[in-house]
N, C-alpha and C. Protein backbone atom coordinates (compact mmCIF):
# COMPACT_ATOMS: atom_id res chain seq x y z
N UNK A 1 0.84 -1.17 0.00
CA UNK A 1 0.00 0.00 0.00
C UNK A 1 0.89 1.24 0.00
N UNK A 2 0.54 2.08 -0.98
CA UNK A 2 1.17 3.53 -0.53
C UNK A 2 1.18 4.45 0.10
N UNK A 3 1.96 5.41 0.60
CA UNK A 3 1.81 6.57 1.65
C UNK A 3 0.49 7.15 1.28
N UNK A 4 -0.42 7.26 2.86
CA UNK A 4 -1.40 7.78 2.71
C UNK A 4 -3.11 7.02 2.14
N UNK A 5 -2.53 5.94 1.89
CA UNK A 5 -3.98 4.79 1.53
C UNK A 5 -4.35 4.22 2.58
N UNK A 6 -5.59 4.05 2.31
CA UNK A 6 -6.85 3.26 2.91
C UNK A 6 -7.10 2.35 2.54
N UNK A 7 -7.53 1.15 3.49
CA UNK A 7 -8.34 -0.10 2.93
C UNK A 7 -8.68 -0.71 3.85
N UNK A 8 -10.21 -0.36 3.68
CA UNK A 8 -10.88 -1.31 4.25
C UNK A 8 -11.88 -2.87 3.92
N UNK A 9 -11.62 -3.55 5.01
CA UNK A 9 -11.61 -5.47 4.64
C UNK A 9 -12.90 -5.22 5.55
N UNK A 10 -14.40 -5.60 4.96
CA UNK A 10 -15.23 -5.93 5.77
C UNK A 10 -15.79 -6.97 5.46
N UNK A 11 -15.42 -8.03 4.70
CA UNK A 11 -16.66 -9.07 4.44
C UNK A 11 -16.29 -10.18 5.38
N UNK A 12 -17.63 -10.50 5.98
CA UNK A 12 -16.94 -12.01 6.62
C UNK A 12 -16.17 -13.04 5.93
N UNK A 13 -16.50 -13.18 4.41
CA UNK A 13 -15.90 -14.04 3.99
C UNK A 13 -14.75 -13.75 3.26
N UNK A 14 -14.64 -12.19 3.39
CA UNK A 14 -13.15 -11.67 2.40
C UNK A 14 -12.09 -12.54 2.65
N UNK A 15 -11.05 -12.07 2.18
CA UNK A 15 -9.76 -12.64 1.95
C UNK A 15 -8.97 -12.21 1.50
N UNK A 16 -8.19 -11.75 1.94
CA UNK A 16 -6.72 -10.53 1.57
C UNK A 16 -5.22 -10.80 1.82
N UNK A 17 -4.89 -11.99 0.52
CA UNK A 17 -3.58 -13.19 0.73
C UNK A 17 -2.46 -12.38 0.00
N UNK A 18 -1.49 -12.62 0.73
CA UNK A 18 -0.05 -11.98 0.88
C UNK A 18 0.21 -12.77 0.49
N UNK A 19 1.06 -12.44 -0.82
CA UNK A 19 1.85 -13.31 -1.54
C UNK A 19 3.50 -12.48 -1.41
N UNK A 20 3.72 -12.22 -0.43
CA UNK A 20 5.05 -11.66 -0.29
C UNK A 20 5.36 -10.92 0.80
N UNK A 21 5.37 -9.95 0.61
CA UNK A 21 5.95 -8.63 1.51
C UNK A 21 4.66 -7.73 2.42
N UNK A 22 5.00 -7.66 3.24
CA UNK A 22 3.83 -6.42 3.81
C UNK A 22 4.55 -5.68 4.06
N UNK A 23 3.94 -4.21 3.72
CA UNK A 23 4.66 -2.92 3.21
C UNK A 23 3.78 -2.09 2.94
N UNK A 24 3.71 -1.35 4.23
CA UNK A 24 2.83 0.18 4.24
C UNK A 24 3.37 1.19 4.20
N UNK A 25 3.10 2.02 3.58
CA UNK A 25 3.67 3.08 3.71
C UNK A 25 3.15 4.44 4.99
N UNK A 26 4.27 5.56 5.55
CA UNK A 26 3.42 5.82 6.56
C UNK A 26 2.26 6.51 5.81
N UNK A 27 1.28 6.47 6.81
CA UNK A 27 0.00 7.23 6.46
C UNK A 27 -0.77 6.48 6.45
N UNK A 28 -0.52 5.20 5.70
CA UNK A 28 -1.21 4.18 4.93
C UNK A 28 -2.31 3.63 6.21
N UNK A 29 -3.45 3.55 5.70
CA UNK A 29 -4.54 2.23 6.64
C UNK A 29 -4.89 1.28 6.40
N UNK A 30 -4.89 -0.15 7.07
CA UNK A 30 -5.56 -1.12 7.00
C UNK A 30 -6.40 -1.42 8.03
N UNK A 31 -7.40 -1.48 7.48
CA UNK A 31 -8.43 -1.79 8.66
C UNK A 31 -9.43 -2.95 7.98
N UNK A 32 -9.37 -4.33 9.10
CA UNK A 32 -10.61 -4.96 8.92
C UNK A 32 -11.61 -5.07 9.74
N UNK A 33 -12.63 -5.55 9.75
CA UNK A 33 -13.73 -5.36 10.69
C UNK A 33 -14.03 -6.90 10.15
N UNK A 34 -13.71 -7.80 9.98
CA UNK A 34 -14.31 -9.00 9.02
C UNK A 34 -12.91 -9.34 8.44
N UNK A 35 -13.26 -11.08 8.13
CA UNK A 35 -12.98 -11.59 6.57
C UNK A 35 -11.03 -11.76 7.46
N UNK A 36 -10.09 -12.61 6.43
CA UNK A 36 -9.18 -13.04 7.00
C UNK A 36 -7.67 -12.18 6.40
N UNK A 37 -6.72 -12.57 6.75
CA UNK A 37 -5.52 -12.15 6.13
C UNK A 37 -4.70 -13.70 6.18
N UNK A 38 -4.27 -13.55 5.08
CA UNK A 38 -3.19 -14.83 4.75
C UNK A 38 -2.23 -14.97 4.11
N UNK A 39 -1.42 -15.59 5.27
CA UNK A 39 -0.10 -15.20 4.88
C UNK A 39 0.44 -16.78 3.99
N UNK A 40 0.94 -16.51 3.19
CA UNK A 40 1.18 -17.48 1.93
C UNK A 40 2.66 -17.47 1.43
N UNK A 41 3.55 -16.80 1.79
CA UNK A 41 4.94 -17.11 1.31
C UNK A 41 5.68 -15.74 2.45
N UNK A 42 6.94 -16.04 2.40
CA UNK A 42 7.92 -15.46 3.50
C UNK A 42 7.81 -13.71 3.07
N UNK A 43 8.14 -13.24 3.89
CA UNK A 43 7.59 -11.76 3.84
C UNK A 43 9.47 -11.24 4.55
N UNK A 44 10.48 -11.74 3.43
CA UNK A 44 11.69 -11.36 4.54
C UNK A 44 12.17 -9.94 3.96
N UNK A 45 10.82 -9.09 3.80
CA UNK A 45 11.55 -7.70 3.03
C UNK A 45 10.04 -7.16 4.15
N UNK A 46 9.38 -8.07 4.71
CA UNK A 46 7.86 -7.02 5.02
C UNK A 46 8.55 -5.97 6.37
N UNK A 47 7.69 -5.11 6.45
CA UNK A 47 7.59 -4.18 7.40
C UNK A 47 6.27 -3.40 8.05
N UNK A 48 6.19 -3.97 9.22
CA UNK A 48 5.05 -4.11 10.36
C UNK A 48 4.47 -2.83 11.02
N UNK A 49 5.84 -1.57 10.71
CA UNK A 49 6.38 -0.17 11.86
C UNK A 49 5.55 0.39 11.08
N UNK A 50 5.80 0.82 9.52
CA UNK A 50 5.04 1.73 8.93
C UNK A 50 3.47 1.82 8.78
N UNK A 51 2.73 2.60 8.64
CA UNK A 51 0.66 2.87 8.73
C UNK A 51 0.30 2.34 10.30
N UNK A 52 -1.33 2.78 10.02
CA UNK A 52 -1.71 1.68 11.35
C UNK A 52 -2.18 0.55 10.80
N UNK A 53 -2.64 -0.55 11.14
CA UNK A 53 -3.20 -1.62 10.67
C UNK A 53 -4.03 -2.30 12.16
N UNK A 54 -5.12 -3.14 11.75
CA UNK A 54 -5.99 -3.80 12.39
C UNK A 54 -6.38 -4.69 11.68
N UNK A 55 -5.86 -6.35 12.46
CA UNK A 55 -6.59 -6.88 11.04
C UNK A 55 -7.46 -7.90 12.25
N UNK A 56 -8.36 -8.86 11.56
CA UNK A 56 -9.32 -9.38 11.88
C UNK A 56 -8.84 -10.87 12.03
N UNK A 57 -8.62 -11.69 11.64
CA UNK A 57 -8.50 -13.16 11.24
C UNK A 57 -7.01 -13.20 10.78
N UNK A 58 -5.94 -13.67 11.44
CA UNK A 58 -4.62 -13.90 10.71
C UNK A 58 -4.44 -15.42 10.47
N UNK A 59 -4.04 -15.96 9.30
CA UNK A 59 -3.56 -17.11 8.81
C UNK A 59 -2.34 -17.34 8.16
N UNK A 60 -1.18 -18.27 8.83
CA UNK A 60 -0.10 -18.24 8.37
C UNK A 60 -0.17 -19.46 8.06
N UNK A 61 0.28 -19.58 7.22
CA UNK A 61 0.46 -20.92 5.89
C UNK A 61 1.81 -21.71 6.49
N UNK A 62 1.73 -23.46 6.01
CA UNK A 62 2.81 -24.02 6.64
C UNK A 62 4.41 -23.03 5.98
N UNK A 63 5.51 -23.68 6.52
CA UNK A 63 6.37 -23.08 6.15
C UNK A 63 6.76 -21.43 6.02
N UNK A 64 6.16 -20.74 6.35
CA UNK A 64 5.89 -19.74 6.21
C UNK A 64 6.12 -18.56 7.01
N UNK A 65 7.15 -17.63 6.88
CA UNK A 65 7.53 -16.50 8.28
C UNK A 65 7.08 -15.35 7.29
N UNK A 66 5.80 -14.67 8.22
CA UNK A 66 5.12 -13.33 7.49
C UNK A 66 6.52 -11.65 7.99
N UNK A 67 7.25 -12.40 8.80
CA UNK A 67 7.96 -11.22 9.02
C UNK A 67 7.60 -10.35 9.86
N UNK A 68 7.03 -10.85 10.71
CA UNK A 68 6.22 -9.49 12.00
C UNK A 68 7.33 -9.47 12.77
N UNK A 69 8.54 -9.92 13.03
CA UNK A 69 9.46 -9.14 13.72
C UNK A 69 10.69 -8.74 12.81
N UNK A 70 10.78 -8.62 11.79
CA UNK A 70 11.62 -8.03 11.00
C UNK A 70 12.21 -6.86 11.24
N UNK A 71 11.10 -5.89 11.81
CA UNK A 71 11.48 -4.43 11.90
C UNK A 71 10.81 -3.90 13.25
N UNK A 72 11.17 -3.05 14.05
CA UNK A 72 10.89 -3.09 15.41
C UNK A 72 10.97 -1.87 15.85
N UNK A 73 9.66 -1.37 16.77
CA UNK A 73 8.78 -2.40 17.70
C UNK A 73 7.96 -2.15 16.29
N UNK A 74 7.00 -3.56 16.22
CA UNK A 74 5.87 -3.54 15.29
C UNK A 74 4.56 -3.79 16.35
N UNK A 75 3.56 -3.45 16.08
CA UNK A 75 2.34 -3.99 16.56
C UNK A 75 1.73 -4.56 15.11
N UNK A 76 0.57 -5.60 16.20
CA UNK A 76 -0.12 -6.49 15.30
C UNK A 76 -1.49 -6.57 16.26
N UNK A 77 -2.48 -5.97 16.02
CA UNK A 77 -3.69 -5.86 16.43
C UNK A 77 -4.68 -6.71 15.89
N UNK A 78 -5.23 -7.76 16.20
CA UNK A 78 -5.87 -8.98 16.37
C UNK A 78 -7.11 -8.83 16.82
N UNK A 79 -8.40 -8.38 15.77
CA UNK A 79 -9.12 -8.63 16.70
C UNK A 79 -10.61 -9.90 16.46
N UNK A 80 -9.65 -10.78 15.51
CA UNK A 80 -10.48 -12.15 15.90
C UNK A 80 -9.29 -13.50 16.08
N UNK A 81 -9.66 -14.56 14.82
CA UNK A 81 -8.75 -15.62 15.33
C UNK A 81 -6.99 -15.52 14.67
N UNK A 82 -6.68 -16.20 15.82
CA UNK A 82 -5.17 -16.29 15.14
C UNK A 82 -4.71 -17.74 14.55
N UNK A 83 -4.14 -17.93 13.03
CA UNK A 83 -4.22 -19.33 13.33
C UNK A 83 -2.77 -19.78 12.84
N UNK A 84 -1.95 -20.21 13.34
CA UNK A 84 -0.59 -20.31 12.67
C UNK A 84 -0.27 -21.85 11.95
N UNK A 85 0.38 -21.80 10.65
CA UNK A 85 0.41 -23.45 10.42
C UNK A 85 2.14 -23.87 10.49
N UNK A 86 2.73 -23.15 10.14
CA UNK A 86 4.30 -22.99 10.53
C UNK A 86 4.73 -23.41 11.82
N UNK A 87 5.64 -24.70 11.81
CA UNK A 87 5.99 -25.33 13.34
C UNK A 87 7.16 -25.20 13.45
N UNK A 88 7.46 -23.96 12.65
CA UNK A 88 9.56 -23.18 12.89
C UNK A 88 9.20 -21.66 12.88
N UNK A 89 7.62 -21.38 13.07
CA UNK A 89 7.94 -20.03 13.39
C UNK A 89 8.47 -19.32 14.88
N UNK A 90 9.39 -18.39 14.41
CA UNK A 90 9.67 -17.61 15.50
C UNK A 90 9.91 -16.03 15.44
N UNK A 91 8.84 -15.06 16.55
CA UNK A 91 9.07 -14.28 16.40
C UNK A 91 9.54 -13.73 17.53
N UNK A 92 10.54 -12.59 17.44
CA UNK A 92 10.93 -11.70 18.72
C UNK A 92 10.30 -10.28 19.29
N UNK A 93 10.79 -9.97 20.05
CA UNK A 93 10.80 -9.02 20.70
C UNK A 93 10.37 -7.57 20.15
N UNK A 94 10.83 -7.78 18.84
CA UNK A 94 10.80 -6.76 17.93
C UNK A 94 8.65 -6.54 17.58
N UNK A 95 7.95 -7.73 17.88
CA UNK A 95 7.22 -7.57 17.47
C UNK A 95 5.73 -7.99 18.65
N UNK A 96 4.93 -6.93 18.87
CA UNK A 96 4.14 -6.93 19.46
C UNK A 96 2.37 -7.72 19.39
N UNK A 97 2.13 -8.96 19.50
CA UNK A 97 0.93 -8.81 19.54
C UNK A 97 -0.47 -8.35 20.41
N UNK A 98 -1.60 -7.81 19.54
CA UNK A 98 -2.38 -7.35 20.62
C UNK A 98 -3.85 -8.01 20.27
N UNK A 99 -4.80 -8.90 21.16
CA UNK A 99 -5.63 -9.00 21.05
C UNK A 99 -6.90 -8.19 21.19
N UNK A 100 -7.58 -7.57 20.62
CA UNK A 100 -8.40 -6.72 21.22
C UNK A 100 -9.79 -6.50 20.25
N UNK A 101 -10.38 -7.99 20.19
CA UNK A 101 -11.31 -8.23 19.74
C UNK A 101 -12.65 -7.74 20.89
N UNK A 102 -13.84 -8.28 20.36
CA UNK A 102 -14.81 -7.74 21.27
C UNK A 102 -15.67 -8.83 21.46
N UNK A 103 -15.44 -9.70 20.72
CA UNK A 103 -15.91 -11.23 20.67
C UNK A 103 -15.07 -12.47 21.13
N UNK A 104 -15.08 -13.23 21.40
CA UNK A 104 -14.63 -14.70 21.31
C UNK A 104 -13.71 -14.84 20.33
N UNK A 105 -12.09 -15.23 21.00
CA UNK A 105 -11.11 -15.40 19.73
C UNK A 105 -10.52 -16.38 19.93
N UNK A 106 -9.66 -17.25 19.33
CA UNK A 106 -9.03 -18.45 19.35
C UNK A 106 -7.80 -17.94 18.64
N UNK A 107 -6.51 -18.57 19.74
CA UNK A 107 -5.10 -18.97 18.78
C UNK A 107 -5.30 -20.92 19.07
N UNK A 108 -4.63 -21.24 17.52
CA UNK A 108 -4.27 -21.93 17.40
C UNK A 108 -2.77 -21.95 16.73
N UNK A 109 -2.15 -22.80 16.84
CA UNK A 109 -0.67 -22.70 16.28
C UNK A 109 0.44 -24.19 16.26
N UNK A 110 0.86 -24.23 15.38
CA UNK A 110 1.68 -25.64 15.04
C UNK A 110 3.00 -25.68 15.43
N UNK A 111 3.09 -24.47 16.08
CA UNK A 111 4.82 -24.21 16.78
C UNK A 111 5.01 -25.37 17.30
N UNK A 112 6.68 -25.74 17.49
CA UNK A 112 7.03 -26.70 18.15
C UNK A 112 8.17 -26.32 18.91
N UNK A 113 8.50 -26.94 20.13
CA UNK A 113 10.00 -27.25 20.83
C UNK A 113 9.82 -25.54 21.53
N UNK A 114 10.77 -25.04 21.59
CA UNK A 114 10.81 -23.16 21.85
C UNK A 114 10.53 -22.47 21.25
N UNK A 115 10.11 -22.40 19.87
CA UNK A 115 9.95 -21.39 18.86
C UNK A 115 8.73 -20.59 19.51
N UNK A 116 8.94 -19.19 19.19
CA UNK A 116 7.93 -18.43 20.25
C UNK A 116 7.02 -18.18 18.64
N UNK A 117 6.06 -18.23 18.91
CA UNK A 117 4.56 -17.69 18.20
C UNK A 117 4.15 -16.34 18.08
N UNK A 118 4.93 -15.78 19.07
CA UNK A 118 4.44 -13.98 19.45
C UNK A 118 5.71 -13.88 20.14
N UNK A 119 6.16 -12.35 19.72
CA UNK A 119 7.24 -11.49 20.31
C UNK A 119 6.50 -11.14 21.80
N UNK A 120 5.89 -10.14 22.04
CA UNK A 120 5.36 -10.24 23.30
C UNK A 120 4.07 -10.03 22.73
N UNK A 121 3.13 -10.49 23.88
CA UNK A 121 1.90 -11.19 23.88
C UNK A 121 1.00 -9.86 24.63
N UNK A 122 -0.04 -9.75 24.28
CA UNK A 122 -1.07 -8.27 24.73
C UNK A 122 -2.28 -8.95 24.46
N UNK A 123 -3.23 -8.57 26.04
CA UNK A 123 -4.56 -8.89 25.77
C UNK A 123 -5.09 -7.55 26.57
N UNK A 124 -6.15 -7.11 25.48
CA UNK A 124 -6.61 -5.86 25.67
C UNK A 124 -8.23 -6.24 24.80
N UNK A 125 -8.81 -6.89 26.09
CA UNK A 125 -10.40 -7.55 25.36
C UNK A 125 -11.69 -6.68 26.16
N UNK A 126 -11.99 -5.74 25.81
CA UNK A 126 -13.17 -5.03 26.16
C UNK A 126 -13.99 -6.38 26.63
N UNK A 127 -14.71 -7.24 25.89
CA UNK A 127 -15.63 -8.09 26.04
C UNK A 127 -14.96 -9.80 25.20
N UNK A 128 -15.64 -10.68 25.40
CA UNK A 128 -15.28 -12.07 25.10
C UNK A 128 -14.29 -12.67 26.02
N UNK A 129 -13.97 -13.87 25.41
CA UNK A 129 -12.58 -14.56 26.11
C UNK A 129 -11.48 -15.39 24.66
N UNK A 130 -10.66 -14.59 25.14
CA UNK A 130 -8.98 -15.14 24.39
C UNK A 130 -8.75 -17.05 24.33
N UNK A 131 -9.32 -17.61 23.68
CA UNK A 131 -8.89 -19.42 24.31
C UNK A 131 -8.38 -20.01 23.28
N UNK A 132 -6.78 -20.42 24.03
CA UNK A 132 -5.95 -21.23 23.20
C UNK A 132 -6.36 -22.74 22.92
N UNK A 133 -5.94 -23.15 21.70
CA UNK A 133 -6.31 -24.28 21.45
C UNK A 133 -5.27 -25.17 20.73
N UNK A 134 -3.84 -24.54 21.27
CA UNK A 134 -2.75 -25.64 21.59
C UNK A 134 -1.73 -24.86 22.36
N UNK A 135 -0.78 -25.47 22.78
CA UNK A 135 0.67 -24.54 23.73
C UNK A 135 0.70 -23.40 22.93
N UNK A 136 1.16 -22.39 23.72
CA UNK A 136 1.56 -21.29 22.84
C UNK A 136 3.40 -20.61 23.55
N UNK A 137 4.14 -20.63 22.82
CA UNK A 137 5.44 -20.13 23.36
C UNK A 137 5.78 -18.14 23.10
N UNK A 138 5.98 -17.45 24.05
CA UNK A 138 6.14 -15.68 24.16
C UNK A 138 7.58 -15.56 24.12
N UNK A 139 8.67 -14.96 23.25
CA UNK A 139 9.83 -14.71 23.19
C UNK A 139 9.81 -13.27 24.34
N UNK A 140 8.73 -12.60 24.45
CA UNK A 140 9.01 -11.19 25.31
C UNK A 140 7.62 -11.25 26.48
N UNK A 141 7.70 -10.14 26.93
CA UNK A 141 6.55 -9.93 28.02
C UNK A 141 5.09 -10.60 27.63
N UNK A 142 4.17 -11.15 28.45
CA UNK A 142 2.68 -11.24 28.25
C UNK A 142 1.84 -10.20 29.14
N UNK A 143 1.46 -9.23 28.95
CA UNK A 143 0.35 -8.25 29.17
C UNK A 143 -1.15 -9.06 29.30
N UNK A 144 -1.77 -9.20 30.67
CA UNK A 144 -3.28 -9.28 29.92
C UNK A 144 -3.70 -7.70 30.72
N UNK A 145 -4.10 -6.89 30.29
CA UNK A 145 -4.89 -5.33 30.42
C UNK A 145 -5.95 -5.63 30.49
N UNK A 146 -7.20 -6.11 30.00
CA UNK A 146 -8.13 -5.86 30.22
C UNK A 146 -8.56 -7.12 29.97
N UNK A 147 -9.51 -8.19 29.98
CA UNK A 147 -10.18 -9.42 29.42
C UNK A 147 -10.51 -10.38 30.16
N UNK A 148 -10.69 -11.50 29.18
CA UNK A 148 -10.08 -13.11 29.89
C UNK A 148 -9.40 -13.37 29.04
N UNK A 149 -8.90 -14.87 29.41
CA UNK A 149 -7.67 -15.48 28.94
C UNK A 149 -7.99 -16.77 29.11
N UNK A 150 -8.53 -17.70 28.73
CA UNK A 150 -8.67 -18.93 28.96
C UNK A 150 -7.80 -20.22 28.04
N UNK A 151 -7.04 -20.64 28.68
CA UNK A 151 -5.71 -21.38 28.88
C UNK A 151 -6.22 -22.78 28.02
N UNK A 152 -7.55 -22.97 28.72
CA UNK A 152 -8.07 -24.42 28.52
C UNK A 152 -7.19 -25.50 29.10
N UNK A 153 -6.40 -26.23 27.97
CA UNK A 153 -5.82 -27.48 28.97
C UNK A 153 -4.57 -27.48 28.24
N UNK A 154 -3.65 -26.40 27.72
CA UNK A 154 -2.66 -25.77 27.35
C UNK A 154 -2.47 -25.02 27.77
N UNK A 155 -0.54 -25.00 27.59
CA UNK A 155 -0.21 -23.95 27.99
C UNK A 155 0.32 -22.46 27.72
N UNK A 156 0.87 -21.70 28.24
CA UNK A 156 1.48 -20.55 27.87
C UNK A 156 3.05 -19.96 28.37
N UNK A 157 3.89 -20.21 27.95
CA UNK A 157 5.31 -20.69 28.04
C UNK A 157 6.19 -19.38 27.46
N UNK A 158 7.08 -18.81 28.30
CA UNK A 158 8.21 -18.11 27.43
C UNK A 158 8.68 -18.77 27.40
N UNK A 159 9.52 -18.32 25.69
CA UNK A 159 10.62 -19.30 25.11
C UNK A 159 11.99 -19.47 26.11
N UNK A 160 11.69 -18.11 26.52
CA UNK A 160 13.36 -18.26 27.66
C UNK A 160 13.12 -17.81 28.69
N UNK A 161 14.30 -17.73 29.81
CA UNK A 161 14.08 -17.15 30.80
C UNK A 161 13.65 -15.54 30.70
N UNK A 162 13.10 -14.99 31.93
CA UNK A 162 12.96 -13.45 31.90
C UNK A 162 11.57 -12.67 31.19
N UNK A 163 11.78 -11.85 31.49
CA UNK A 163 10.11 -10.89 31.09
C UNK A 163 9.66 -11.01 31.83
N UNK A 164 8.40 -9.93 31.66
CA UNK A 164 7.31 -10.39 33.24
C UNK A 164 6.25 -10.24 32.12
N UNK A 165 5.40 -10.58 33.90
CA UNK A 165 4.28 -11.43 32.73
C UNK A 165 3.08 -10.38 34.09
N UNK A 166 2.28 -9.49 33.37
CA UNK A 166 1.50 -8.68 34.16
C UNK A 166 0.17 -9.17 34.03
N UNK A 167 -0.76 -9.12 35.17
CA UNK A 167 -2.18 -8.98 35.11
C UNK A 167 -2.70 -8.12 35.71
N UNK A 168 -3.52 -7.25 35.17
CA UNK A 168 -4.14 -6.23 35.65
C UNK A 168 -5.65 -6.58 36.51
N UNK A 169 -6.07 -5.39 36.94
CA UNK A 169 -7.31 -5.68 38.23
C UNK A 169 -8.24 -5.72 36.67
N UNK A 170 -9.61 -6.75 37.23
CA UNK A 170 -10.77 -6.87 36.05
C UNK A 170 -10.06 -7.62 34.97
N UNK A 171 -9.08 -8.88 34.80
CA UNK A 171 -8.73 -9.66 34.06
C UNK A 171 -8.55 -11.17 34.29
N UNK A 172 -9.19 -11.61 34.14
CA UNK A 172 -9.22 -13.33 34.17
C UNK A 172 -8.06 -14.12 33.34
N UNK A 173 -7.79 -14.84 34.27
CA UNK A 173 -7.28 -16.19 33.63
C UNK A 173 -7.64 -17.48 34.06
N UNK A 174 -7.69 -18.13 33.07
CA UNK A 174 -8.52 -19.25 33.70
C UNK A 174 -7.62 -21.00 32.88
């Protein structure tokens, strides 16, 4: 997208597949309210820092590094499911996720061994509950700010030692 564009993703059933690089320029908007993003081949030129973006539904394809910590700090604002198919992804520090749907969201993810899934981890849920639906590994801090968090019968693991891991007053974990 170029400096200064807009785009907005509202269909539930849209679909807006990255076949490469993500690359906003500043100014630039992405906003979804609906419908998915998919990530489909390595993004080792993308950049996360430049526009704002909000996306709805993220899907990462096996094999596949979209590049959200490439360039740093990035945010990645989430506000439905996350679903990762890549079991060598790893992202750092460099890159922020934030949940802050208003509904019911699910990560799922095929990570394996230490590979962290999220640079640091942010839950910022007005309404619903966050529920994982396999281990999930944090290379940096986990934030929950506002929500729930429901664990289910997995867990939630930094890749290494260190970070803290905050819960705020009015946030569940369960």
């Amino acid at each position: 997208m170029a400096g200064g564009g807009i785009y907005n993703q509202t269909g539930v059933n849209a679909l807006f597949a990255i076949n490469g690089n993500w690359l906003m320029g500043t100014g630039s908007t992405f906003n979804a309210t609906a419908g998915t993003v998919q990530f489909s081949s390595d993004g080792n030129q993308s950049d996360f820092v430049n526009g704002t973006r909000q996306f709805f539904n993220i899907l990462v394809d096996n094999n596949v590094n979209p590049g959200f910590s490439n360039t740093g700090p990035s945010a990645i604002p989430i506000k439905g499911d996350f679903t990762n198919n890549n079991n060598a992804l790893v992202n750092s520090v460099n890159s922020t996720f934030i949940f802050n749907g208003t509904g019911n969201q699910i990560i799922t993810t095929a990570v394996t061994n230490n590979n962290s899934t999220f640079g640091n981890f942010e839950i910022s849920k007005p309404t619903g509950i966050l529920s994982l639906q396999s281990n999930l590994n944090v290379s940096g801090n986990i934030s929950l700010l506002i929500g729930t968090f429901d664990l289910n019968s997995f867990r939630c693991n930094r890749s290494t030692f260190g970070g803290t891991f905050l819960v705020s007053a009015n946030t569940f974990l369960y």
